[in-house]
C-alpha atoms as a PDB file:
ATOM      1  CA  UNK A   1      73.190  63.859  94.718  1.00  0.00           C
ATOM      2  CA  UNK A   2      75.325  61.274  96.631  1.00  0.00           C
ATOM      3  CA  UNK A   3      73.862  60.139 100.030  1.00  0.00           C
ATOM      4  CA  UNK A   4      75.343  61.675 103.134  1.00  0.00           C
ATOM      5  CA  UNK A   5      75.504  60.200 106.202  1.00  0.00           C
ATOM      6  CA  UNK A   6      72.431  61.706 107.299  1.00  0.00           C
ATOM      7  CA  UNK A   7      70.138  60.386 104.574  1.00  0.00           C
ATOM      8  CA  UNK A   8      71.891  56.998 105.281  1.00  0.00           C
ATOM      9  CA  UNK A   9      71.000  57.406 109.355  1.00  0.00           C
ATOM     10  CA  UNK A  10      67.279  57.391 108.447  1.00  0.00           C
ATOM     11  CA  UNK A  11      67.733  53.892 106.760  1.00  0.00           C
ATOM     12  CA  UNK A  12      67.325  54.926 103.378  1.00  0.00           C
ATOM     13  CA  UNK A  13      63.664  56.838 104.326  1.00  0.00           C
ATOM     14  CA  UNK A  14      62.796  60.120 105.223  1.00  0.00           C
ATOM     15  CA  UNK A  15      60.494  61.330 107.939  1.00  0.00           C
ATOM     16  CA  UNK A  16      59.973  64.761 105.357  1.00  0.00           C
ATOM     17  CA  UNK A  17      58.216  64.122 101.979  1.00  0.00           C
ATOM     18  CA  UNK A  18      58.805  65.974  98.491  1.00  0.00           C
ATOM     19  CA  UNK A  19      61.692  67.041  97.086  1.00  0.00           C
ATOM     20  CA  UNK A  20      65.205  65.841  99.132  1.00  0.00           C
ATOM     21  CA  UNK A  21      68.498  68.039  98.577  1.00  0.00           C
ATOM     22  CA  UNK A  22      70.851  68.759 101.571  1.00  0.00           C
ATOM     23  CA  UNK A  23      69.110  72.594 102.058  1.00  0.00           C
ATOM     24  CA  UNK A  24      66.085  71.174 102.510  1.00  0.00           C
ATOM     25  CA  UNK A  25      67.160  68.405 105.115  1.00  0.00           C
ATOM     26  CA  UNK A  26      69.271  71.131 106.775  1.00  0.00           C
ATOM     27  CA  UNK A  27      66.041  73.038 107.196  1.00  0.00           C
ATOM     28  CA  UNK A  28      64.266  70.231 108.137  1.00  0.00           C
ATOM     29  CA  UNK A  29      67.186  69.421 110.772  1.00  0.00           C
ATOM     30  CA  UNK A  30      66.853  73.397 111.774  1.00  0.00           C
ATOM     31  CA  UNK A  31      63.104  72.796 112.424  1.00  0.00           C
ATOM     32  CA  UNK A  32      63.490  69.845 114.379  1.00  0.00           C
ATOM     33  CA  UNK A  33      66.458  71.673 117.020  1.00  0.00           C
ATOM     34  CA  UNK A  34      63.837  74.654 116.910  1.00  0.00           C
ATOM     35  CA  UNK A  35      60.996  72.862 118.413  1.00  0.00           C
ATOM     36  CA  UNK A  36      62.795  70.528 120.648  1.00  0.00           C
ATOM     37  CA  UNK A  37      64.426  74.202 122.079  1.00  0.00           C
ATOM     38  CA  UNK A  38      61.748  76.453 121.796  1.00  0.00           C
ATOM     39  CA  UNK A  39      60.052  76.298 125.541  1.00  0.00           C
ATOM     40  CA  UNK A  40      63.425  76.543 127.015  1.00  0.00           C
ATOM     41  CA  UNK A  41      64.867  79.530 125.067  1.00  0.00           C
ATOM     42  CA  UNK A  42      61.597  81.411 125.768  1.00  0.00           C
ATOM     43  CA  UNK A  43      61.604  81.213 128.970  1.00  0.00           C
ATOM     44  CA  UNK A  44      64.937  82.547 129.286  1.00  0.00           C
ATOM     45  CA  UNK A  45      64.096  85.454 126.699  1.00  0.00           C
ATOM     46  CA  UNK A  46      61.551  86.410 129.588  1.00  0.00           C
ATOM     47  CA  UNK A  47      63.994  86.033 132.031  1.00  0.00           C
ATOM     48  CA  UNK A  48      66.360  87.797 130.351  1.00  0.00           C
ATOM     49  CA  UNK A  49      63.356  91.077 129.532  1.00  0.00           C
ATOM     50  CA  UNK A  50      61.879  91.511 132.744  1.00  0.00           C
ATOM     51  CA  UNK A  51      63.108  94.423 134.611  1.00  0.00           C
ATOM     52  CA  UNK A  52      61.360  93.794 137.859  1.00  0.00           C
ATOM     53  CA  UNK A  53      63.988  90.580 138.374  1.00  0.00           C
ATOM     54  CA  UNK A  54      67.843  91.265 139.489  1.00  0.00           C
ATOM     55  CA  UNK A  55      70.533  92.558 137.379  1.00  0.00           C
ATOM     56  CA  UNK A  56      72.400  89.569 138.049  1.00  0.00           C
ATOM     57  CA  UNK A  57      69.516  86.778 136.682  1.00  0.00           C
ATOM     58  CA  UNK A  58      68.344  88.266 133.799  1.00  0.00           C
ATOM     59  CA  UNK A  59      72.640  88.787 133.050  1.00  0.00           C
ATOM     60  CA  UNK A  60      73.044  84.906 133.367  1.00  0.00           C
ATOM     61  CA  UNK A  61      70.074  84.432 131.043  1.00  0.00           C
ATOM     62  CA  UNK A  62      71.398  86.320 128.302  1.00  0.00           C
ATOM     63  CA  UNK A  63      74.762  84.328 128.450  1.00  0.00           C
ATOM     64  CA  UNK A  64      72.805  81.118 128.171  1.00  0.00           C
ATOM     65  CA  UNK A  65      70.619  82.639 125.291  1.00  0.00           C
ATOM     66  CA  UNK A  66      74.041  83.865 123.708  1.00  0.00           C
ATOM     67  CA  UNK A  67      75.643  80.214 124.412  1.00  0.00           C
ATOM     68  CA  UNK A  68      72.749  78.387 122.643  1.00  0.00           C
ATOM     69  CA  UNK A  69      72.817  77.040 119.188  1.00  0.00           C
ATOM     70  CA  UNK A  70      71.937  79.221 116.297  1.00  0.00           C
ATOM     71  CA  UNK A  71      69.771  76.867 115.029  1.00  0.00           C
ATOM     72  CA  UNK A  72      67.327  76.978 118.018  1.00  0.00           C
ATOM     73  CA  UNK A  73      65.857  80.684 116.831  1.00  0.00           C
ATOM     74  CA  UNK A  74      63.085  80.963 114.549  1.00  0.00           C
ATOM     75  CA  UNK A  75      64.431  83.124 111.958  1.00  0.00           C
ATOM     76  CA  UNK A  76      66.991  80.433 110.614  1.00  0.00           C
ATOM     77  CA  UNK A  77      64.232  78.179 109.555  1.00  0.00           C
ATOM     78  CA  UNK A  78      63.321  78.819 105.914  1.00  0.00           C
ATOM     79  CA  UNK A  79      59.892  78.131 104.137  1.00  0.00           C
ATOM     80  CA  UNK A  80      60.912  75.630 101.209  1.00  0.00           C
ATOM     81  CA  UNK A  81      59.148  74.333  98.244  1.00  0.00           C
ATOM     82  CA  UNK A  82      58.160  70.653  98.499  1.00  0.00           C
ATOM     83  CA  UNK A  83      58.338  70.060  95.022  1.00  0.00           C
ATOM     84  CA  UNK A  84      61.813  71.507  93.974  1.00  0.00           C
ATOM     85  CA  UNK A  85      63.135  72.620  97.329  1.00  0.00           C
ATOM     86  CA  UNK A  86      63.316  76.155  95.889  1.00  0.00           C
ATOM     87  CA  UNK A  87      63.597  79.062  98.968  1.00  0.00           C
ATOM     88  CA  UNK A  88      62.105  82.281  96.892  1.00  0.00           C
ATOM     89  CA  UNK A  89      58.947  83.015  96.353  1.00  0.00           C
ATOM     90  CA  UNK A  90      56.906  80.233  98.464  1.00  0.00           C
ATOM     91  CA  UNK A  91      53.083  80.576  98.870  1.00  0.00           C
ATOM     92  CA  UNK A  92      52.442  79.168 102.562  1.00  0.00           C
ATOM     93  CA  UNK A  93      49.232  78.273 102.098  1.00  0.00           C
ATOM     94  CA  UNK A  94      50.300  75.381  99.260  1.00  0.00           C
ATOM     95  CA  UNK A  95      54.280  74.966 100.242  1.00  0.00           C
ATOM     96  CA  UNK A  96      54.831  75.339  96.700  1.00  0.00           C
ATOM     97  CA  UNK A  97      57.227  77.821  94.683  1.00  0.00           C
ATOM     98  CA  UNK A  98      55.349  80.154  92.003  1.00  0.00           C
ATOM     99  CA  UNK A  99      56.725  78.195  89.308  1.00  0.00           C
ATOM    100  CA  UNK A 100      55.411  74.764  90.634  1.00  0.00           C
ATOM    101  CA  UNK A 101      52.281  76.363  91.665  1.00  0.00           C
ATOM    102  CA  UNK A 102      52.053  77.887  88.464  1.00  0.00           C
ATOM    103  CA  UNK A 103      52.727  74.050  86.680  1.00  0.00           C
ATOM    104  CA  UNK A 104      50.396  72.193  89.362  1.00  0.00           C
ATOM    105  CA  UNK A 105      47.553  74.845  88.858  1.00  0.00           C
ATOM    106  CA  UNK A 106      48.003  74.126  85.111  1.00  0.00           C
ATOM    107  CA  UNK A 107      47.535  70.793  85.160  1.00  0.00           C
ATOM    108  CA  UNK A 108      45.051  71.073  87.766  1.00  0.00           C
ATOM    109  CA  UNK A 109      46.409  69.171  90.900  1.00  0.00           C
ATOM    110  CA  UNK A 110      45.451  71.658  93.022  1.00  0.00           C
ATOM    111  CA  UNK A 111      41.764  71.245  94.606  1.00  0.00           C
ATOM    112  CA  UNK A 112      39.900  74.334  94.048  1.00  0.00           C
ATOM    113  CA  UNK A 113      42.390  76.556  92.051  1.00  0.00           C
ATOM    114  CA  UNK A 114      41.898  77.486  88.284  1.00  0.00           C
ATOM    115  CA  UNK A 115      42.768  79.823  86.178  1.00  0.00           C
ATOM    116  CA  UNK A 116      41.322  83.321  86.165  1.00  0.00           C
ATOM    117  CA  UNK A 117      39.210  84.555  83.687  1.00  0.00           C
ATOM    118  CA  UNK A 118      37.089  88.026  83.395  1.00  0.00           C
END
């Protein structure tokens, strides 16, 4: 992978750790936009849903919730694996893909997780 100007604009460190690919600083820059907009676009999803206020309010809240950035709604952010960046299959509870949970499990890297037996 080459570096792009936004691994370059963090002077050569990352803020995330694990596995770097552009999806995975994408998501990372989706999460970031998210949370820095998330007060603000609920508040106007209120605005926008209660039907005590006037017609014309909750009308000029939906505009600004249709002008805002896609980025700033919680379904574009994507759980990612931090070891391979892979976006199928992710257990929350670990961040980790099957197949790197399977490997880390294996190896046992993982605090309190062995294989099953009966």
């Amino acid at each position: 992978m080459f570096p792009t100007p936004r691994l370059l604009s963090f002077g050569g460190r990352l803020p995330i750790g694990g596995f770097v690919n552009t999806r995975v600083l994408r998501d990372h820059q989706k999460r970031q936009v998210f949370a820095a907009n998330e007060t603000h676009r609920n508040a106007l999803r209120y605005l926008a849903r209660n039907t005590t206020l006037p017609m014309t309010l909750r009308m000029k809240a939906q505009m600004q919730l249709n002008e805002m950035h896609c980025h700033t709604r919680r379904v574009q952010i994507r759980n990612r694996c931090i070891m391979s960046g892979y976006g199928r299959s992710v257990f929350r509870d670990f961040r980790m893909c099957r197949f790197q949970f399977r490997l880390n499990a294996m190896k046992g890297s993982i605090p309190g997780v062995k294989k099953a037996s009966w």
